[in-house]
Protein backbone atom coordinates (compact mmCIF):
# COMPACT_ATOMS: atom_id res chain seq x y z
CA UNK A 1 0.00 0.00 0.00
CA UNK A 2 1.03 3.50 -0.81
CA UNK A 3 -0.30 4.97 2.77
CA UNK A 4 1.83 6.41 5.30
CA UNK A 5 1.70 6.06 9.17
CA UNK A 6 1.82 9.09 11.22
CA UNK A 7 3.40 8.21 14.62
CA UNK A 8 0.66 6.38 16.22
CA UNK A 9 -1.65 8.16 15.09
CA UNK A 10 -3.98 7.41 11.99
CA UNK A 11 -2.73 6.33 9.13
CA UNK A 12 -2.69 8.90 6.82
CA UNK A 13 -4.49 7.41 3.26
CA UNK A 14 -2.50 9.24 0.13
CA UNK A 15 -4.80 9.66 -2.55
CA UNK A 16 -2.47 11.42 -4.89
CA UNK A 17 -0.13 8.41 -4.83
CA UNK A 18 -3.31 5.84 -5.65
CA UNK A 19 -4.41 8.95 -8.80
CA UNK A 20 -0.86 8.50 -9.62
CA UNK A 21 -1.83 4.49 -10.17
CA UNK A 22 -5.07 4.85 -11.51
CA UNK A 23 -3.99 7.17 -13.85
CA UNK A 24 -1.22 4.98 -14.91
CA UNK A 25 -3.83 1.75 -15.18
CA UNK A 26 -5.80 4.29 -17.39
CA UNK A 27 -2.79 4.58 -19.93
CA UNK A 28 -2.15 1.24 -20.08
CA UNK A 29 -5.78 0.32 -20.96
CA UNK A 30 -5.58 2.63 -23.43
CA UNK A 31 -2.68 1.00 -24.90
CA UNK A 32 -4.43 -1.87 -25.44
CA UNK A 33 -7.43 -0.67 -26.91
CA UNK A 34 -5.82 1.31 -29.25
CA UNK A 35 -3.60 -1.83 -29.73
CA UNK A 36 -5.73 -4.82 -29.68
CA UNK A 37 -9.35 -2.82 -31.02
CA UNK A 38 -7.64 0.30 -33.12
CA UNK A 39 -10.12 2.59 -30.34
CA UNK A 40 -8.91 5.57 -28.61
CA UNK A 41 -11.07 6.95 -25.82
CA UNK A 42 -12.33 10.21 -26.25
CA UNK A 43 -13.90 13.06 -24.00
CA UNK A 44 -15.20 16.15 -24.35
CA UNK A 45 -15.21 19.14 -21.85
CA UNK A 46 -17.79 22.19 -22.34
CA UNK A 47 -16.28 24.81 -20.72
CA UNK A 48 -19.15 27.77 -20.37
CA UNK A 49 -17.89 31.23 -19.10
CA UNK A 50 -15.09 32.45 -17.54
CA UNK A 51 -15.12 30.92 -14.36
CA UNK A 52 -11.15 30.96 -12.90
CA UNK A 53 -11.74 27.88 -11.12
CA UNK A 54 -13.37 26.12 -13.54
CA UNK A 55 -11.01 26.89 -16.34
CA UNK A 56 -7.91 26.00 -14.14
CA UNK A 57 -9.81 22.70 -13.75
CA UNK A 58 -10.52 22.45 -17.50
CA UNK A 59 -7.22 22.98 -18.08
CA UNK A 60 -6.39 19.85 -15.81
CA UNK A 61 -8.90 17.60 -17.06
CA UNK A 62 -7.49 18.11 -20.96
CA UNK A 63 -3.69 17.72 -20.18
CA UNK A 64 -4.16 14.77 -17.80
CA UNK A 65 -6.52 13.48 -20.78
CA UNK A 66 -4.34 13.83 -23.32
CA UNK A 67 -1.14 12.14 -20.80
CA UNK A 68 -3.41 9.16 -20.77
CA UNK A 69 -3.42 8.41 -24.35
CA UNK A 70 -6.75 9.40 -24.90
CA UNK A 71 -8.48 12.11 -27.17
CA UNK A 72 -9.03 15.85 -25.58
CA UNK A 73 -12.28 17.68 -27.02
CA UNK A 74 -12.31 21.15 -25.19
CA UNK A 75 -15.33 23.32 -26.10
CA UNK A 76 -15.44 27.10 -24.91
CA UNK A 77 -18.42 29.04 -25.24
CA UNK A 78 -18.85 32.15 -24.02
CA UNK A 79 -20.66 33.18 -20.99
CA UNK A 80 -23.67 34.52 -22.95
CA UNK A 81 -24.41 31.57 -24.65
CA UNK A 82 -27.98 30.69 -24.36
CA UNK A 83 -29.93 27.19 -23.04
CA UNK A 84 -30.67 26.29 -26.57
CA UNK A 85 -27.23 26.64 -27.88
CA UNK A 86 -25.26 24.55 -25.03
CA UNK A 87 -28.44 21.84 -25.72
CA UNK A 88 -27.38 21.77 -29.22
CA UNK A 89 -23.66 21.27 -28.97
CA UNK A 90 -24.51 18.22 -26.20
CA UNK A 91 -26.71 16.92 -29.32
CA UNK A 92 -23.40 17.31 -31.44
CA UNK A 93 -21.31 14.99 -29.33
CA UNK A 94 -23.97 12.70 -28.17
CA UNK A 95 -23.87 11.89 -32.11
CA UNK A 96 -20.02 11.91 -32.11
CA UNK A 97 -18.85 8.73 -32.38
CA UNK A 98 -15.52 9.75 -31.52
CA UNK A 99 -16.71 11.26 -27.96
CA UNK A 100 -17.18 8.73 -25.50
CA UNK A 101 -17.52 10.88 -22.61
CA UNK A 102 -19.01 14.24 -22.29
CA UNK A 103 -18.77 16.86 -19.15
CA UNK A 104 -20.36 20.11 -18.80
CA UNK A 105 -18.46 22.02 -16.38
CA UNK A 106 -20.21 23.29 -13.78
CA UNK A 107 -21.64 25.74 -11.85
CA UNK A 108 -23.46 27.04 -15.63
CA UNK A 109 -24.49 30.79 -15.93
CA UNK A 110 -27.54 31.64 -14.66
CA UNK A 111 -29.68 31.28 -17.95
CA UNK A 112 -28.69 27.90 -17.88
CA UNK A 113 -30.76 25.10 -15.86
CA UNK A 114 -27.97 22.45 -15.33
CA UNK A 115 -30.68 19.80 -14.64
CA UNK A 116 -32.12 20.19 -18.32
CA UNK A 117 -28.31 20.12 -19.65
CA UNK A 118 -27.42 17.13 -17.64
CA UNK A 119 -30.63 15.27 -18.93
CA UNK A 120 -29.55 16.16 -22.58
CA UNK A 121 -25.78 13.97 -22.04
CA UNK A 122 -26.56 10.27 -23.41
CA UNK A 123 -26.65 8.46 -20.18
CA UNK A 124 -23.84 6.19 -21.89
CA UNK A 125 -21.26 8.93 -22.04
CA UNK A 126 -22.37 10.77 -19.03
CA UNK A 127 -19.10 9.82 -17.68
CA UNK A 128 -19.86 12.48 -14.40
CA UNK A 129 -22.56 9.89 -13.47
CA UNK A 130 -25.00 13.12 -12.84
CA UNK A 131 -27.82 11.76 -15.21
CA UNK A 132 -30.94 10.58 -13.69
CA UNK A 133 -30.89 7.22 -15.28
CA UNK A 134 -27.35 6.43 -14.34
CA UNK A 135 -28.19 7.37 -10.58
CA UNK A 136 -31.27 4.89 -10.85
CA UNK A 137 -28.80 2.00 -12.27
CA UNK A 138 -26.75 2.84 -9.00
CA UNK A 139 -29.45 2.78 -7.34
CA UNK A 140 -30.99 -0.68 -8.07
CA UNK A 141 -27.63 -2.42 -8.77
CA UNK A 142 -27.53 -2.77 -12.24
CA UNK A 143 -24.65 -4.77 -13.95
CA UNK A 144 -23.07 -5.82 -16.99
CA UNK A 145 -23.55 -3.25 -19.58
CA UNK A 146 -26.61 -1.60 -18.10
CA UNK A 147 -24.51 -0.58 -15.49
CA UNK A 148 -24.00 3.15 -14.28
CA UNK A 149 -21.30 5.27 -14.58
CA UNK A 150 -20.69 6.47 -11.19
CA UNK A 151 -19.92 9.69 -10.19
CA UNK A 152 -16.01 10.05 -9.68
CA UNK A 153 -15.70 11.46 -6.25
CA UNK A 154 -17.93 8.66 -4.62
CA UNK A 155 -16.08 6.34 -6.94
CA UNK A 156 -12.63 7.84 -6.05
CA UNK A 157 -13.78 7.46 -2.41
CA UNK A 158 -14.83 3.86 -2.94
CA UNK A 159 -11.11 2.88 -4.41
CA UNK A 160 -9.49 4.52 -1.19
CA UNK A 161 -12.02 2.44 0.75
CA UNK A 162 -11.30 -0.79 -0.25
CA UNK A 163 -7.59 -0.41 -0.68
CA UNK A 164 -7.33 0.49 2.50
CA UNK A 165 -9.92 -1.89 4.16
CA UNK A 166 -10.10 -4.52 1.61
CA UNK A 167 -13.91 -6.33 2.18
CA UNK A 168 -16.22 -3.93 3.58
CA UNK A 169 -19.06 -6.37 4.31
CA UNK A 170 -20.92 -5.91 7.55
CA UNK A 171 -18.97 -2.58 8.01
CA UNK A 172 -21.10 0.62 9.98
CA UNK A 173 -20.83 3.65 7.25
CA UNK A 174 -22.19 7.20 7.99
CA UNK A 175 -22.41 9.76 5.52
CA UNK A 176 -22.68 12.89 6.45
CA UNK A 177 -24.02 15.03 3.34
CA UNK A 178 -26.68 14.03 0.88
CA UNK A 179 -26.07 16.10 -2.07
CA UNK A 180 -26.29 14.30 -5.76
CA UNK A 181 -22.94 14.57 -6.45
CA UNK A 182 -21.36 13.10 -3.17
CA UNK A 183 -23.29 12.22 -0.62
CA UNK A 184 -26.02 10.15 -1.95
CA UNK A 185 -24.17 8.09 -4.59
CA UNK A 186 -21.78 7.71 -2.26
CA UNK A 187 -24.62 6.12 0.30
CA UNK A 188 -25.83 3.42 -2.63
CA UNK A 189 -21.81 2.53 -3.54
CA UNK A 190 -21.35 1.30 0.33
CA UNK A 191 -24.93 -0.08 0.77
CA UNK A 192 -23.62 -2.03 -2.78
CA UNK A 193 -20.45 -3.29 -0.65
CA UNK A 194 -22.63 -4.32 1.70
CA UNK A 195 -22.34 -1.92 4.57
CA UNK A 196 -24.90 -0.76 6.97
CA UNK A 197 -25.61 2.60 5.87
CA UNK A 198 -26.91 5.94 7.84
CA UNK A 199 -26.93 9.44 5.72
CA UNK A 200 -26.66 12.46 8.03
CA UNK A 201 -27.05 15.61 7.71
CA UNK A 202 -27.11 19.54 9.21
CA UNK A 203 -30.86 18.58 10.64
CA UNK A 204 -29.88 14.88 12.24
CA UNK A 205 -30.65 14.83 15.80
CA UNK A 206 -27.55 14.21 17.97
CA UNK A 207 -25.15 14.27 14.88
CA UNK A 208 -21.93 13.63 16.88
CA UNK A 209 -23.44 10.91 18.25
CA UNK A 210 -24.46 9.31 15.08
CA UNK A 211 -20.66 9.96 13.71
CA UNK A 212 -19.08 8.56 16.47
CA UNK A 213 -20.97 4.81 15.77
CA UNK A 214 -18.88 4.85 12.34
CA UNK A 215 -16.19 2.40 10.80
CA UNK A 216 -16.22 4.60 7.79
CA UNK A 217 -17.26 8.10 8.20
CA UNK A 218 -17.71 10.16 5.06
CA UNK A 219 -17.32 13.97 5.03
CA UNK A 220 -19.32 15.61 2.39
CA UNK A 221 -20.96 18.97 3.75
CA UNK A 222 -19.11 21.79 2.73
CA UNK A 223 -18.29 22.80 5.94
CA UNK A 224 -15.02 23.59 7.07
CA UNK A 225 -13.84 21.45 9.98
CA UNK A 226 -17.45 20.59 11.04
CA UNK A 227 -16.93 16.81 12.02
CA UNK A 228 -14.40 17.44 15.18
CA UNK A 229 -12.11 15.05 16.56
CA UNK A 230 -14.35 13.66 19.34
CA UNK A 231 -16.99 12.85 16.90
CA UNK A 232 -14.69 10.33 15.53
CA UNK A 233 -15.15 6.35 16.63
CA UNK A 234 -11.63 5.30 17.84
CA UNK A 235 -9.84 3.17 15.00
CA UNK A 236 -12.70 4.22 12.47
CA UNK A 237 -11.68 5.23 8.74
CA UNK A 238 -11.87 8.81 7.65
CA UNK A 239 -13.35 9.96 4.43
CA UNK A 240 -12.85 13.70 4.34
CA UNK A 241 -14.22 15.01 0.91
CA UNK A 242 -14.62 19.06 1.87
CA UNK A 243 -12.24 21.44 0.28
CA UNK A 244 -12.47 25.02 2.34
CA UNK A 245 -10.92 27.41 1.54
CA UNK A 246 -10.51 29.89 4.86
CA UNK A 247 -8.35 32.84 6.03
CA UNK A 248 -5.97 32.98 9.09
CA UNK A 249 -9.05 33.74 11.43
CA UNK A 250 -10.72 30.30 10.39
CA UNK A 251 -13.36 31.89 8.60
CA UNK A 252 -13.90 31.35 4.75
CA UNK A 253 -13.99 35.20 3.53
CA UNK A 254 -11.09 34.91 1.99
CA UNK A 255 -8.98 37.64 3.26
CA UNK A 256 -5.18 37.65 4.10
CA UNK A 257 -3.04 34.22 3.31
CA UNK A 258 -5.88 31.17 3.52
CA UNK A 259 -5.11 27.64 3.78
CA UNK A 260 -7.44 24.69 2.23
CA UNK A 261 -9.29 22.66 5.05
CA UNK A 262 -11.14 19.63 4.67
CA UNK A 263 -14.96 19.10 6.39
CA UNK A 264 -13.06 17.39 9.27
CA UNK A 265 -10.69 19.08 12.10
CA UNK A 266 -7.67 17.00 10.45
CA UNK A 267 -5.71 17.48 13.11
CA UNK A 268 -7.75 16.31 16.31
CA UNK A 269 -9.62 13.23 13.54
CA UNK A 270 -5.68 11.82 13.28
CA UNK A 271 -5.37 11.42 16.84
CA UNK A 272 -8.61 9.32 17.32
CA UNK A 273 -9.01 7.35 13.63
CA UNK A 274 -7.41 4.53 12.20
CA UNK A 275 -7.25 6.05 8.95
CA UNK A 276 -7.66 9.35 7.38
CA UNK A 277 -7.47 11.25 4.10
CA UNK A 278 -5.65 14.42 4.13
CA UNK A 279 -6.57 17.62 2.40
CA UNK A 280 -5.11 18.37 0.06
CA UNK A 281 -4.27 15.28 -1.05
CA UNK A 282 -6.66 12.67 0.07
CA UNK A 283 -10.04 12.50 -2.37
CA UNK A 284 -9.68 15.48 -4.82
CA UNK A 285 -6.90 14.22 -7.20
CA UNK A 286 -9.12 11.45 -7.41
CA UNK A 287 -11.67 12.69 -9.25
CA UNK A 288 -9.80 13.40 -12.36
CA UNK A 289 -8.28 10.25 -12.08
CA UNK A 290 -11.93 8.58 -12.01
CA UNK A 291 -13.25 10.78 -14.88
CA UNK A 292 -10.52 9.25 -16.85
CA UNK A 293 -11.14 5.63 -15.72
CA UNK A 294 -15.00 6.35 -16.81
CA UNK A 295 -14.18 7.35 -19.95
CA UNK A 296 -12.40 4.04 -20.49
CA UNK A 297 -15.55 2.31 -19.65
CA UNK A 298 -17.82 3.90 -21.76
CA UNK A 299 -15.56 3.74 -24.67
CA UNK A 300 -15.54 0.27 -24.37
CA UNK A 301 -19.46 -0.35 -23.57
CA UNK A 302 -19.60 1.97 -26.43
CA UNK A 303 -17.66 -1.20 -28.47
CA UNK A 304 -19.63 -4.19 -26.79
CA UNK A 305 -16.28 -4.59 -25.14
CA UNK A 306 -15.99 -5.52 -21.28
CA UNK A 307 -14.60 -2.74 -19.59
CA UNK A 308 -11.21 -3.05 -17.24
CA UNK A 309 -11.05 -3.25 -13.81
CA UNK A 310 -9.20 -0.10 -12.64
CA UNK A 311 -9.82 -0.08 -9.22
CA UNK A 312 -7.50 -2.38 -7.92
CA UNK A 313 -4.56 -0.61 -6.46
């Protein structure tokens, strides 16, 4: 394993080291597609606005794309563009058969209803896993080629999961967030490992309480530092997925030099857990690395071809 102990304390689960891997695993499925089935992975990015943020991450997805053997589509519209017109360049690469995965960067401008965009990507290359009929395959546990494609931070959390546990039958799991994009996907992956599975959130009574009855406790409320070191269960594994940005004060305005924090207080959590992601470091350079490792499945569903497994580390 590519994790690190910290003193006696938790040991600290590196997920840029296991992106490093994936991404690697990526390439070399590539190779072999390209190789053995003359196909070469494709996604496209639709980049609307200026956003800094998101264009720094655009920027990432295409060159870690493109190091992976596989075809970059970047599409930049400007921040006016209306509804119709973003609807009409998703029809253009649904009927791409070059583009096997399309993302719409979000957040979109406010003209824009993301939910109508998202329903527009063929489920088959919505390789974000945001689409309603992906998140229904999740949710009934649908395999073989009507499987979903995931989303890739739940996925990305799922790989850390079982690297670092192995089986995670039988295991207690609380969730704390239940947004689309995290919190319930990520629910339905660990209730599909077969772990008993609670969703909190900022209303459940007692929350600290429920936290603390957790092998694997999962971070995902955009809070900074919210889940505190006494909420932890002794020995448990720590999922943080938050990334807070906050000043010197430990507020999140933004002013003087700020630091990134996760949605745990790292540094009371690594006294109590067994394990624990770091941020940065832990579960964002996964993502990327899962987005990649999507596109490699739907490329190959896309070819009646049965899809490598990735995930093993």
């Amino acid at each position: 394993m590519s994790d690190t102990a910290v003193s006696a304390a938790a040991t600290v689960i590196d997920g840029k080291a296991f992106a490093q891997g994936l991404r690697g695993r990526v390439a070399a499925a590539v190779e072999t597609l390209k190789r053995d089935h003359g196909l070469t992975p494709g996604l496209a990015v639709v980049l609307v606005g200026e956003d800094p943020a998101s264009q720094v991450y655009v920027r990432s997805k295409g060159k870690q794309t493109v190091e992976a053997g596989m075809n970059s589509y970047e599409h930049r519209l400007p921040e006016t563009t209306s509804q119709d017109a973003l609807l009409a360049k998703v029809a253009e690469l649904n009927a791409d058969p070059a583009v096997h995965g399309i993302l719409v960067q979000l957040p979109l401008p406010a003209q824009i209803d993301a939910q109508t965009v998202i329903a527009a990507i063929d489920p088959n290359k919505d390789v974000d896993g945001f689409h309603v009929i992906n998140a229904g395959r999740l949710m009934t546990g649908a395999t073989g080629a009507a499987a979903p494609l995931v989303p890739c931070t739940p996925l990305g959390c799922l790989m850390l999961l079982k690297h670092h546990l192995g089986n995670l039958s039988g295991l207690d799991a609380v969730v704390v967030g239940r947004s689309n994009i995290v919190g319930k996907p990520m629910g339905q992956l660990l209730l599909a490992e077969s772990c008993t599975v609670t969703t909190a959130h900022s209303r459940t009574r007692d929350l600290p309480a429920v936290c603390r009855r957790a092998d694997i406790l999962v971070a995902a409320v955009g809070r900074p530092e919210m889940i505190r070191g006494d909420w932890v269960k002794p020995g448990a594994t720590v999922i943080d997925v938050g990334i807070n940005r906050i000043d010197p004060a430990g507020d999140a305005s933004g002013g003087g030099k700020s630091r990134l924090v996760g949605d745990v207080a790292y540094d009371e959590a690594v006294a109590v857990a067994g394990a624990i992601t770091p941020v940065p470091g832990g579960v964002g350079p996964m993502t990327i690395a899962c987005l990649l490792a999507n596109t490699v499945t739907a490329a190959c569903r896309a070819q009646g071809l049965t899809p490598p497994d990735l995930g093993a580390g």
